[in-house]
C-alpha atoms as a PDB file:
ATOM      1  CA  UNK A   1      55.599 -35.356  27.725  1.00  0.00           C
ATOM      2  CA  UNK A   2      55.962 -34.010  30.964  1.00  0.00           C
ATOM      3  CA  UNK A   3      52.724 -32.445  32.296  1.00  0.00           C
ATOM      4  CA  UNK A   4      53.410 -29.325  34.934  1.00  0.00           C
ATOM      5  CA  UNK A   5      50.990 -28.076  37.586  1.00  0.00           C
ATOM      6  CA  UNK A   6      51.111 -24.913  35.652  1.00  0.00           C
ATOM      7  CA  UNK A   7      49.904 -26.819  32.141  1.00  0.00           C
ATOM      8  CA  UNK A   8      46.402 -27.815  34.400  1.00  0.00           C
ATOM      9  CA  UNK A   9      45.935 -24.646  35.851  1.00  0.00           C
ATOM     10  CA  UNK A  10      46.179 -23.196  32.186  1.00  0.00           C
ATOM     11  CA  UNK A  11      44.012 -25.904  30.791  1.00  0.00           C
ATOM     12  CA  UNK A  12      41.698 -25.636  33.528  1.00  0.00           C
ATOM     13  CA  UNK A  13      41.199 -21.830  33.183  1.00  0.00           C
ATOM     14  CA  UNK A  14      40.991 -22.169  29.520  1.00  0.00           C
ATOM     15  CA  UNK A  15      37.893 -24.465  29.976  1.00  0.00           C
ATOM     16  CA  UNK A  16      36.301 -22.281  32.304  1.00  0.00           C
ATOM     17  CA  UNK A  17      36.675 -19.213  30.179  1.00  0.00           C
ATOM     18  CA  UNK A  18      34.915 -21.569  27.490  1.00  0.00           C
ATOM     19  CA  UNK A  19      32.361 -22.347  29.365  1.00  0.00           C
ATOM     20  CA  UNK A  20      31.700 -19.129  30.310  1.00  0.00           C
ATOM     21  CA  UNK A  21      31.475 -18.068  26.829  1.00  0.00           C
ATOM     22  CA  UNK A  22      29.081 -20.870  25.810  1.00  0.00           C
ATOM     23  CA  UNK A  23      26.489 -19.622  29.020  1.00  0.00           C
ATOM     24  CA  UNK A  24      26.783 -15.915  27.454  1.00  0.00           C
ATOM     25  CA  UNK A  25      25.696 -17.411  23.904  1.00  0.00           C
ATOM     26  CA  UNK A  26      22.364 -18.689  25.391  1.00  0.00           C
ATOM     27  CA  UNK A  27      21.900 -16.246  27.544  1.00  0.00           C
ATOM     28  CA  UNK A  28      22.065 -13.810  24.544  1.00  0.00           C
ATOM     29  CA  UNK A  29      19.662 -16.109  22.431  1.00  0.00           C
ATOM     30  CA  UNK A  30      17.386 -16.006  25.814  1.00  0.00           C
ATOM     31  CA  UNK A  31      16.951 -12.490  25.877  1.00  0.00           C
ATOM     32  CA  UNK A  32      17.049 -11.637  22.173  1.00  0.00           C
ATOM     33  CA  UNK A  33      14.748 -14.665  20.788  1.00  0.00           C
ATOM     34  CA  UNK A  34      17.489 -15.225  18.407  1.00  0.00           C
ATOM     35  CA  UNK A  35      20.025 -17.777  17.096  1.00  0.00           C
ATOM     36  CA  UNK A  36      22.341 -14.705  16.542  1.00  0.00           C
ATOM     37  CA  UNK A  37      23.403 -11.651  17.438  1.00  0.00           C
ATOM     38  CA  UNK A  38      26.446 -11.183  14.878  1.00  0.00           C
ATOM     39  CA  UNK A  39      26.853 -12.944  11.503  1.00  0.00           C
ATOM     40  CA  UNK A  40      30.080 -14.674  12.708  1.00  0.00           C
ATOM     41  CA  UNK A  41      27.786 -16.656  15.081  1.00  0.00           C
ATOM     42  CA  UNK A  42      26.065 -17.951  12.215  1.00  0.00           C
ATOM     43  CA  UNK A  43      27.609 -17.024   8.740  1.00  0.00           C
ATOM     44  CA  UNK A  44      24.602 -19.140   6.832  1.00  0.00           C
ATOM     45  CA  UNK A  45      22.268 -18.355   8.726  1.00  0.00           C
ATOM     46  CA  UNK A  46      23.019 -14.326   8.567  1.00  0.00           C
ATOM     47  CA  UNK A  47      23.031 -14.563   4.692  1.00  0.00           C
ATOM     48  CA  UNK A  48      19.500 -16.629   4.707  1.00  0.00           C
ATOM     49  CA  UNK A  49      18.222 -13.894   6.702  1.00  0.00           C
ATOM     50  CA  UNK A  50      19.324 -11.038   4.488  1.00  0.00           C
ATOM     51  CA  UNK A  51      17.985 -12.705   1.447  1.00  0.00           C
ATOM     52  CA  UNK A  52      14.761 -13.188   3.248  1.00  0.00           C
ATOM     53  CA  UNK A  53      14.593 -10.059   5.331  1.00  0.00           C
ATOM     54  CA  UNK A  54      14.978  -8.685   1.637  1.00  0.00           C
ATOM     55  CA  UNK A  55      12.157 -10.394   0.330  1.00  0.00           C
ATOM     56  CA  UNK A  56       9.939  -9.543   3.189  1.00  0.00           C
ATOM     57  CA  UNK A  57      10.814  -5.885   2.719  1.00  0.00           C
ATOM     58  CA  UNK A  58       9.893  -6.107  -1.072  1.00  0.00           C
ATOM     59  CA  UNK A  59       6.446  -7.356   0.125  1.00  0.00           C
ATOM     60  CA  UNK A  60       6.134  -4.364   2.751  1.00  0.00           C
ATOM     61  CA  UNK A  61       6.448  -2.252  -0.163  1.00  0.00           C
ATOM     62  CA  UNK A  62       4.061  -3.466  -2.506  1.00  0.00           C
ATOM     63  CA  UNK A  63       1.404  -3.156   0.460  1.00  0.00           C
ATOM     64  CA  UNK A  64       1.640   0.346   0.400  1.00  0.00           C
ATOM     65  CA  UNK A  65       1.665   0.242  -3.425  1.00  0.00           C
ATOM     66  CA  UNK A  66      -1.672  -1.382  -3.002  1.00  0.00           C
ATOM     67  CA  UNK A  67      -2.919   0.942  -0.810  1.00  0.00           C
ATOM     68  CA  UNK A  68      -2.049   3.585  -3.253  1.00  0.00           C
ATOM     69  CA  UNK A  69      -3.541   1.629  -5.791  1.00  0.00           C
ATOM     70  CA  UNK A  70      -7.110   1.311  -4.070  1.00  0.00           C
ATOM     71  CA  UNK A  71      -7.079   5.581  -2.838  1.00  0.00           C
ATOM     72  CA  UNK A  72      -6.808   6.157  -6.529  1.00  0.00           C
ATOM     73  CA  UNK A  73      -9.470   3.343  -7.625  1.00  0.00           C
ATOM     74  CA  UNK A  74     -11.918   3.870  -5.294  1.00  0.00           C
ATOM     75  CA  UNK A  75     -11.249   7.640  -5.827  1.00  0.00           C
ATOM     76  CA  UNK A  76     -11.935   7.068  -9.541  1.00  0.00           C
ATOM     77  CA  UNK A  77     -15.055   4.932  -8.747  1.00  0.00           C
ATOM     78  CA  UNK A  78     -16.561   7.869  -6.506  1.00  0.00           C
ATOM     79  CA  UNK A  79     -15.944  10.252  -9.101  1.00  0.00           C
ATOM     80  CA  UNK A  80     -17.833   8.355 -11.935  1.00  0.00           C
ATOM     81  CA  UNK A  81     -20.850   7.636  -9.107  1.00  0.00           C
ATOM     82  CA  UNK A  82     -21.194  11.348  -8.633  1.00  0.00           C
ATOM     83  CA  UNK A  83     -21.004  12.249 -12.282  1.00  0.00           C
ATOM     84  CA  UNK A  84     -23.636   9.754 -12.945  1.00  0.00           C
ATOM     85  CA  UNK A  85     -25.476  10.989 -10.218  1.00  0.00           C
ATOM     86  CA  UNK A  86     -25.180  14.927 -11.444  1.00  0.00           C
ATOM     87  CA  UNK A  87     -26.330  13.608 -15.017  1.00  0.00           C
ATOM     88  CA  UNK A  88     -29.164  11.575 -13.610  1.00  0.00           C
ATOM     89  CA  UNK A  89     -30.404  15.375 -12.473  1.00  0.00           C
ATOM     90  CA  UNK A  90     -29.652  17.151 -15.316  1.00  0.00           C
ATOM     91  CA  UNK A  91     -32.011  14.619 -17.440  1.00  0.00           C
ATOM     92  CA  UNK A  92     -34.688  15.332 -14.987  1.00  0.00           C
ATOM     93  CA  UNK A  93     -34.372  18.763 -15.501  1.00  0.00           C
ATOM     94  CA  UNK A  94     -34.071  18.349 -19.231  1.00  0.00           C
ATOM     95  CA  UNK A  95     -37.782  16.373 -19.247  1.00  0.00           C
ATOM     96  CA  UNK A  96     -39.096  19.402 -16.929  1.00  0.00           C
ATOM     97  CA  UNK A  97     -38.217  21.449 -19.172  1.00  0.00           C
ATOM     98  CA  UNK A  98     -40.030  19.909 -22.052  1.00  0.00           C
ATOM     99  CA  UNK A  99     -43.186  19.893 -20.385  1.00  0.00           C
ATOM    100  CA  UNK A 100     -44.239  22.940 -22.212  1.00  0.00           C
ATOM    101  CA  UNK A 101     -45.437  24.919 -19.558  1.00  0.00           C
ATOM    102  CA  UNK A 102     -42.475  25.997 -18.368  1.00  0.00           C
ATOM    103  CA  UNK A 103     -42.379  30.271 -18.504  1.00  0.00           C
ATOM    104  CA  UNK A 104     -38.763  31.875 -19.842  1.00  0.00           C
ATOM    105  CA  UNK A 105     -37.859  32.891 -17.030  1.00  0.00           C
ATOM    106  CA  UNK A 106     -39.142  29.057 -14.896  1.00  0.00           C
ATOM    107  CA  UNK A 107     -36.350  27.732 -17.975  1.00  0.00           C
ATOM    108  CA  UNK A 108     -33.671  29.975 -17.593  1.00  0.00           C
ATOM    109  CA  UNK A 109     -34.047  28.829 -13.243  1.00  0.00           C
ATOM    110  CA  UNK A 110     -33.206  25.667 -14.862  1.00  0.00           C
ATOM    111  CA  UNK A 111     -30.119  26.840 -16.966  1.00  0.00           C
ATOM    112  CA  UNK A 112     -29.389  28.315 -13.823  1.00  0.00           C
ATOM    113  CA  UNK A 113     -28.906  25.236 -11.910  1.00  0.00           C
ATOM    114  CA  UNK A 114     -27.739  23.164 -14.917  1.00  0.00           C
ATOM    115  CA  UNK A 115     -24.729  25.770 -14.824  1.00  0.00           C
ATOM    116  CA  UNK A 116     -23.892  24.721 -11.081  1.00  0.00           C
ATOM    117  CA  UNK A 117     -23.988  21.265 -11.831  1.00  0.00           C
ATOM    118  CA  UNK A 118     -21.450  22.004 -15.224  1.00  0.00           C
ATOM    119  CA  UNK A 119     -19.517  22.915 -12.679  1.00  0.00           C
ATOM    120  CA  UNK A 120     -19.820  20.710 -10.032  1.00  0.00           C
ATOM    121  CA  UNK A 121     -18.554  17.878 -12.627  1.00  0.00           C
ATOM    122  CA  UNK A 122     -15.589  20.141 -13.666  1.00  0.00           C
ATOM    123  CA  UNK A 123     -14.662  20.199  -9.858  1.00  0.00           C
ATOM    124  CA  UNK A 124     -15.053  16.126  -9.768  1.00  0.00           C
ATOM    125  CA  UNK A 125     -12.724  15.932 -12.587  1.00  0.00           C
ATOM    126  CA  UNK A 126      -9.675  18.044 -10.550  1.00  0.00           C
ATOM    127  CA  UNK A 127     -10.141  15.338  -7.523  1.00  0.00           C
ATOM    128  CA  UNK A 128      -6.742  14.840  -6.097  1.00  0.00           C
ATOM    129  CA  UNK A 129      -5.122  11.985  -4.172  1.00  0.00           C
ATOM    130  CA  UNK A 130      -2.427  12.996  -2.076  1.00  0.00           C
ATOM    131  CA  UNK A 131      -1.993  16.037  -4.041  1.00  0.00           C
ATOM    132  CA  UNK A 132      -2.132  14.621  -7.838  1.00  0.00           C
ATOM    133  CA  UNK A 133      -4.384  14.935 -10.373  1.00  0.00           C
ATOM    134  CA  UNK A 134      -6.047  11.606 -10.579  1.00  0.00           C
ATOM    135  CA  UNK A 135      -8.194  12.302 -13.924  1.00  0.00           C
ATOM    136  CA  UNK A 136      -5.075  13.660 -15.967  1.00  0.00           C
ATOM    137  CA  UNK A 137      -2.878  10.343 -16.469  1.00  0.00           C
ATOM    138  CA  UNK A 138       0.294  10.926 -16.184  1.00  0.00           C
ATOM    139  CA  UNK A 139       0.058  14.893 -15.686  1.00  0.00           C
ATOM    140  CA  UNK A 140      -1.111  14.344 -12.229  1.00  0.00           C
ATOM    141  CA  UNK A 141       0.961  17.696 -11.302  1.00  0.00           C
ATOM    142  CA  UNK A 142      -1.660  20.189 -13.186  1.00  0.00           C
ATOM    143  CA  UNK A 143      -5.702  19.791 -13.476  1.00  0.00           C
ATOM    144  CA  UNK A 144      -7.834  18.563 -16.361  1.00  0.00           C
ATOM    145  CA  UNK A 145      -9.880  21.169 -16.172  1.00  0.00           C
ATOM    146  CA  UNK A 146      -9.918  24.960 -16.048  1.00  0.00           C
ATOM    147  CA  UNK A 147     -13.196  27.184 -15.221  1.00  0.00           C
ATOM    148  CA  UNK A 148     -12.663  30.840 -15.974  1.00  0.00           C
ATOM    149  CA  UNK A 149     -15.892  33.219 -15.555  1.00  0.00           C
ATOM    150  CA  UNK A 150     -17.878  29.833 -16.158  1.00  0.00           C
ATOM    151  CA  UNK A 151     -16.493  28.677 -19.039  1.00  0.00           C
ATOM    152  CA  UNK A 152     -15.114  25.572 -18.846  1.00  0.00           C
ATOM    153  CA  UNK A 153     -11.663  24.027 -20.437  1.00  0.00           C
ATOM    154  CA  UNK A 154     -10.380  20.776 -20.710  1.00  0.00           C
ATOM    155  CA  UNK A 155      -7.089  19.527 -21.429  1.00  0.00           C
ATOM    156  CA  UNK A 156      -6.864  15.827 -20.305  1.00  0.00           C
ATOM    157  CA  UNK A 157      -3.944  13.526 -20.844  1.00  0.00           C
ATOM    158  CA  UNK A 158      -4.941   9.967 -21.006  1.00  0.00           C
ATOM    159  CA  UNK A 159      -1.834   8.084 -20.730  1.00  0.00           C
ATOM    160  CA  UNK A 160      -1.892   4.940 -18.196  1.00  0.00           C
ATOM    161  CA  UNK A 161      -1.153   5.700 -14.740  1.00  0.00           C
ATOM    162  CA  UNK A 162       0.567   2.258 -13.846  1.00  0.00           C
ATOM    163  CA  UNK A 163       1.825   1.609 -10.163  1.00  0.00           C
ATOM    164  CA  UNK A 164       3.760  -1.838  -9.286  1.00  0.00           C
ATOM    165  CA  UNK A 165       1.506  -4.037  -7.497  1.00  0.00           C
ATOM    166  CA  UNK A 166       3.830  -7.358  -7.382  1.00  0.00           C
ATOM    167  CA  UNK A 167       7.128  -8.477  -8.739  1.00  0.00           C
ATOM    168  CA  UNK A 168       6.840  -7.835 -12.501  1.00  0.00           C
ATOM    169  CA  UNK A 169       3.551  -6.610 -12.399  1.00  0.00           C
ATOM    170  CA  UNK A 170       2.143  -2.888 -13.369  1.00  0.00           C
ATOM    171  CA  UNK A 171      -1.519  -2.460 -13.158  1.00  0.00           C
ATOM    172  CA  UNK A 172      -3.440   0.396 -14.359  1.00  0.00           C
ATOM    173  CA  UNK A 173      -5.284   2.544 -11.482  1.00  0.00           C
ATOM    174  CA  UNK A 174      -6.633   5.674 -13.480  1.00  0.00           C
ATOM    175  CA  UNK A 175      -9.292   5.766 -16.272  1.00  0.00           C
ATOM    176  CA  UNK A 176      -9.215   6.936 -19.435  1.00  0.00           C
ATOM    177  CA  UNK A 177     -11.274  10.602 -17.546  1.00  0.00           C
ATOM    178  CA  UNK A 178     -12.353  12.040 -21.555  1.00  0.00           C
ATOM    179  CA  UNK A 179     -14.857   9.135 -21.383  1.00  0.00           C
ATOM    180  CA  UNK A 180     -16.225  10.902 -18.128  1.00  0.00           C
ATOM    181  CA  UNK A 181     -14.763  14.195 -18.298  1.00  0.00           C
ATOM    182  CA  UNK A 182     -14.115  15.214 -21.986  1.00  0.00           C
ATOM    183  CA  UNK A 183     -14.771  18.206 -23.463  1.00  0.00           C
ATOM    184  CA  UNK A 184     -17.906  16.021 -25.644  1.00  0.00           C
ATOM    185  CA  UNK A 185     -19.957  16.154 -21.982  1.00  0.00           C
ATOM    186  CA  UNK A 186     -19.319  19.608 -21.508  1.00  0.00           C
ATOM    187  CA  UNK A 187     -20.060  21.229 -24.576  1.00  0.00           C
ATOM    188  CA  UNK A 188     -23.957  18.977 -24.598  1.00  0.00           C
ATOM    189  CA  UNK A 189     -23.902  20.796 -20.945  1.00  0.00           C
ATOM    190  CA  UNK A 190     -23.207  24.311 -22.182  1.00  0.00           C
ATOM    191  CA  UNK A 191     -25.410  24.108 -25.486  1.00  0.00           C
ATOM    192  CA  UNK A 192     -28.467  22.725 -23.124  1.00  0.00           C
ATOM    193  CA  UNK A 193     -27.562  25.499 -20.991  1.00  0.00           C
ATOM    194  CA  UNK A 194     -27.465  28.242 -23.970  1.00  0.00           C
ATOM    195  CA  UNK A 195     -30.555  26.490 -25.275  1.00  0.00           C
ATOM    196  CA  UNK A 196     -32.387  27.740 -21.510  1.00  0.00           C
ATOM    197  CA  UNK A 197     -31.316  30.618 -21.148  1.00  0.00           C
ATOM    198  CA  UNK A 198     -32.762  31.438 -24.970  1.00  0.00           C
ATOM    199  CA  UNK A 199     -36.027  30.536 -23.291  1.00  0.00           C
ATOM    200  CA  UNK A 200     -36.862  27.893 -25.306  1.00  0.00           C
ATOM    201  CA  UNK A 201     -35.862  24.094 -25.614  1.00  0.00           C
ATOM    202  CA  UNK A 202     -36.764  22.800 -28.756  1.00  0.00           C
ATOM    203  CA  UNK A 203     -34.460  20.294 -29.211  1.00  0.00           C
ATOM    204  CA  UNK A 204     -35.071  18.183 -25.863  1.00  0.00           C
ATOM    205  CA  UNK A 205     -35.206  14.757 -27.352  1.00  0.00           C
ATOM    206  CA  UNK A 206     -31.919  15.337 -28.902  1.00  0.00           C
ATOM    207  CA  UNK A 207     -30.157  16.959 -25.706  1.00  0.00           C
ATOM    208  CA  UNK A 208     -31.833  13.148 -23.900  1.00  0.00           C
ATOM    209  CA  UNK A 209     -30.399  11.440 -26.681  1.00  0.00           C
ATOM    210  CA  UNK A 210     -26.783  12.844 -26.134  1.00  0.00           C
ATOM    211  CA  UNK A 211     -27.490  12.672 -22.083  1.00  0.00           C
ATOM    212  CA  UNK A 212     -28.306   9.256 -22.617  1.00  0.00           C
ATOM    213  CA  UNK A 213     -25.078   8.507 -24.994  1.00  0.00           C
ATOM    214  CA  UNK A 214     -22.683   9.875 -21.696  1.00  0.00           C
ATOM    215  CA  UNK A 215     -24.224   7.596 -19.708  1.00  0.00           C
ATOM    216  CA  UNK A 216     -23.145   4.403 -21.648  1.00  0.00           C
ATOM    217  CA  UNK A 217     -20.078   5.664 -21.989  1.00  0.00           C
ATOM    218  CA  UNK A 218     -19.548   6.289 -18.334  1.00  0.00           C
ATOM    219  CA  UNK A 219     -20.932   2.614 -17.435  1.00  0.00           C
ATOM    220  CA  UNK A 220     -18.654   1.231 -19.655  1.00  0.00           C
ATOM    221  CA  UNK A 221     -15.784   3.191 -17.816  1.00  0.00           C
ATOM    222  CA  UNK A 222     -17.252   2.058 -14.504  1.00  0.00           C
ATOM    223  CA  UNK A 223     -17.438  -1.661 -15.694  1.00  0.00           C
ATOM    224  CA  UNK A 224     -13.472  -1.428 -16.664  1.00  0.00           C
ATOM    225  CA  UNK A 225     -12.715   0.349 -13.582  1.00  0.00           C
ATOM    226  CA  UNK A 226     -14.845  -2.737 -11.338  1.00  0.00           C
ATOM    227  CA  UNK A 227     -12.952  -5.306 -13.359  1.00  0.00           C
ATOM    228  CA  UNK A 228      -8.970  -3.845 -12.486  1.00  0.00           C
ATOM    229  CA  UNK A 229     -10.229  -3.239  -9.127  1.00  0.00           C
ATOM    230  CA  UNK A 230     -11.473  -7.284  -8.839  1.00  0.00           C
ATOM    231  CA  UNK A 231      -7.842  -8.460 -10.043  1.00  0.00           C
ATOM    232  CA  UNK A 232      -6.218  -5.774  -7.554  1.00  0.00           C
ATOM    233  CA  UNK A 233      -8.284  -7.711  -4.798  1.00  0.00           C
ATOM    234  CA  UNK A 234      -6.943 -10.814  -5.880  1.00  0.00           C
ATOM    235  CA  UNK A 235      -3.390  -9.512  -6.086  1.00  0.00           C
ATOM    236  CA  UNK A 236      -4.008  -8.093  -2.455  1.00  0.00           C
ATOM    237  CA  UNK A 237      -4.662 -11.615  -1.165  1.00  0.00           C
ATOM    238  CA  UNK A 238      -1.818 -12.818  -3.299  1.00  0.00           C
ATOM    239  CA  UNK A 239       0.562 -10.703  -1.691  1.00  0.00           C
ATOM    240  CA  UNK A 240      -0.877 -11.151   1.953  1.00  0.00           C
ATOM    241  CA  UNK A 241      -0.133 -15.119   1.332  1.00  0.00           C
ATOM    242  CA  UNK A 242       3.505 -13.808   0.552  1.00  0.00           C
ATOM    243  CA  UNK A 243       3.874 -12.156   3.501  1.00  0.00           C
ATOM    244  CA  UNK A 244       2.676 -14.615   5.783  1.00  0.00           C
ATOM    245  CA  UNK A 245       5.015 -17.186   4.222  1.00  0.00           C
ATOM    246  CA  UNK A 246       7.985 -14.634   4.053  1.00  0.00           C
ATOM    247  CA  UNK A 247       7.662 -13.952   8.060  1.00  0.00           C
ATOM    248  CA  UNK A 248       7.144 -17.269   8.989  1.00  0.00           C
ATOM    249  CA  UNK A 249      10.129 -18.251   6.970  1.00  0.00           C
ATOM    250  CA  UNK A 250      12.198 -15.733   8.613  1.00  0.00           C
ATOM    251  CA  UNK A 251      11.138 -16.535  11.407  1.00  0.00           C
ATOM    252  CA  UNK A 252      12.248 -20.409  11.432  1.00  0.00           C
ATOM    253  CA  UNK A 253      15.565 -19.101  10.018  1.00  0.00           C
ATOM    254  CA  UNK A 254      16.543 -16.535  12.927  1.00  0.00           C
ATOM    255  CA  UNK A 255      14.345 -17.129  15.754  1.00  0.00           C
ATOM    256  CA  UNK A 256      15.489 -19.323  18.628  1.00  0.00           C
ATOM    257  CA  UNK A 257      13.421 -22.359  20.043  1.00  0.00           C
ATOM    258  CA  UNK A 258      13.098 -20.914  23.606  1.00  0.00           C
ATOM    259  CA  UNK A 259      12.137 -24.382  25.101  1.00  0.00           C
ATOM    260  CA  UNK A 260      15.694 -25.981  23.765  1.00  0.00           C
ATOM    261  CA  UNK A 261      17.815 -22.483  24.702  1.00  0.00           C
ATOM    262  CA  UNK A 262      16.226 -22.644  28.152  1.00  0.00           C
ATOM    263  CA  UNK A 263      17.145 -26.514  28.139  1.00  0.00           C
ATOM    264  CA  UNK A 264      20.646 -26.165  26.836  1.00  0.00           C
ATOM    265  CA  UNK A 265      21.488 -22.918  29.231  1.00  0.00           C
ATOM    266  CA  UNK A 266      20.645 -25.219  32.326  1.00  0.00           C
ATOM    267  CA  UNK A 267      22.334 -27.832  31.107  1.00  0.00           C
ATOM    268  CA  UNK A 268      25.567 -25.626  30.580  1.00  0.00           C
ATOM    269  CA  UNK A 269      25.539 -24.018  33.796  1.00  0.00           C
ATOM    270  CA  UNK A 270      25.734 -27.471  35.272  1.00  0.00           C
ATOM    271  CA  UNK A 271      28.385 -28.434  33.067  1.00  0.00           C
ATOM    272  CA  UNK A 272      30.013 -25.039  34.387  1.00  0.00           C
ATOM    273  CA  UNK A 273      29.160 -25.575  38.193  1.00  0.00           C
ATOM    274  CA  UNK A 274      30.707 -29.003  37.822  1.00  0.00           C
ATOM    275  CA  UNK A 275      33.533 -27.496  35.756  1.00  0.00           C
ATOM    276  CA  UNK A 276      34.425 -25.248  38.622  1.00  0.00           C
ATOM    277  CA  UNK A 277      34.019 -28.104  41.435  1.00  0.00           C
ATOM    278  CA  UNK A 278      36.981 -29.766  39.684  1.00  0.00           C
ATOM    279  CA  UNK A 279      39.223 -27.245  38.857  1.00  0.00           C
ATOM    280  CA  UNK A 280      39.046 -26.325  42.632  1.00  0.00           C
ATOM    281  CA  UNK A 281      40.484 -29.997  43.264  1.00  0.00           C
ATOM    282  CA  UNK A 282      42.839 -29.951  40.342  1.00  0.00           C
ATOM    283  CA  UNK A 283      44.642 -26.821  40.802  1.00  0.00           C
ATOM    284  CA  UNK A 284      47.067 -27.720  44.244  1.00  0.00           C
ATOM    285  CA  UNK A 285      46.923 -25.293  47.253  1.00  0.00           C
ATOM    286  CA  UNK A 286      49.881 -22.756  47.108  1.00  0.00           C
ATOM    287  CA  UNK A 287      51.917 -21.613  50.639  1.00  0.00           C
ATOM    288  CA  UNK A 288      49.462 -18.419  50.447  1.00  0.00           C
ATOM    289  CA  UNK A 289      46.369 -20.703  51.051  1.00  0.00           C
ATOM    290  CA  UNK A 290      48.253 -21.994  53.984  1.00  0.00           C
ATOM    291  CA  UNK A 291      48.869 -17.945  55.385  1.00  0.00           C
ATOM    292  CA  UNK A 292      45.030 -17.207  55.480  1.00  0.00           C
END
């Protein structure tokens, strides 16, 4: 086979233009930090990364689930404390008023500020999260409760309010609000009330009795409510581990080792300088060099 000056000039250019191309490829890697910049550089290692980038962005998700899950928990939780709290004072008012030297008009003060604090827990039960109802289930688009010229109305739906906290699993981040809420606690609140205003209180023990029987009730619901929020801590710290993992895996998949791309781009532009020093002696001088 007869080799022509031409052939080695071709060749020669050929190898130039590849080495040329192989400097751009680390440069890239150099200033991107990574292996590639289009999935024909890597067709493996581009579908790794989508499956992972996919199950990173999964995890990013069910962060903010969490988040939502906690405003409405610890929502829940404060809104138990503080009707707890406002029964705590109604009791107290309830043994003042059996003291028996209380006037008519020293009990109906007391109705008085019994009626405020009716209300005050009927306010508590239309808390809202981010605009919803947290204290109506699923009906988080319309309140619990209704007060109209102080009377008060209640029409609760107690279905589960579930939001996706991991891969398969719903979790449960409103209580059931008639155990705290329900129309039970508000009629004891308006017959104690009535009962004040008549100017006497007669039946005291029994109103403490029925106080006494919300109270459980709302403990229990604040136990429950403790125990979801414990497992949502543990799925939190679940789900950080997965993130960690998913980013680090990503990371080994698409990153570049800096060290090696630095190593390998000097090594190449030797390669290249050394490439050029003997295609200079390869390709022959033509009768135009010899015009300069």
């Amino acid at each position: 086979m007869r080799v022509t000056q031409g052939m080695i000039a071709t060749n020669s250019l050929r190898h130039l233009s590849q080495s040329y191309s192989n400097m751009g490829k680390y440069q890239d890697q150099l200033a991107t930090g990574k292996k590639i910049n289009r999935p024909s550089d890597d067709p493996v290692v581009a579908i790794k990364g989508m499956y992972y980038r996919s199950n990173l962005t999964e995890v990013e998700q069910y962060k903010r689930n969490l988040n939502e899950a906690y405003q409405w928990m610890e929502s829940s939780e404060a809104g138990i404390d503080h009707a707890t709290q406002v029964m705590q004072r109604v009791r107290e008012l309830v043994v003042q008023g059996q003291t028996g030297t209380n006037s008519p008009s020293d009990l109906k003060a007391i109705a008085v500020e019994i009626g405020q604090l009716k209300e005050d827990i009927a306010n508590v039960a239309n808390t809202q999260v981010a605009g919803r109802y947290i204290f109506n289930g699923t009906k988080t688009d319309s309140a619990p409760v209704t007060i109209t010229d102080g009377t008060i109305s209640v029409d609760m739906n107690t279905d589960a309010f579930n939001v996706e906290v991991s891969n398969g699993v719903n979790l449960k981040v409103n209580i059931n609000a008639t155990n705290v809420f329900g129309s039970e606690l508000f009629d004891t609140l308006q017959l104690l009330e009535d009962a004040l205003n008549s100017g006497t209180l007669e039946s005291g023990d029994d109103f403490l009795s029925k106080l006494d029987d919300h109270f459980d009730v709302m403990s229990a619901e604040r136990s429950e409510i403790g125990a979801r929020y414990n497992r949502l801590e543990m799925i939190d710290a679940r789900i950080q581990d997965q993130e960690i993992i998913a980013s680090r895996i990503l990371s080994e998949n698409e990153d570049a080792d800096i060290e090696r791309v630095i190593t390998d781009l000097t090594i190449q532009e030797s390669i290249h300088r050394a490439s050029l020093a003997v295609s200079s002696r390869i390709i022959q001088p033509s009768l135009i060099d010899f015009l300069r």
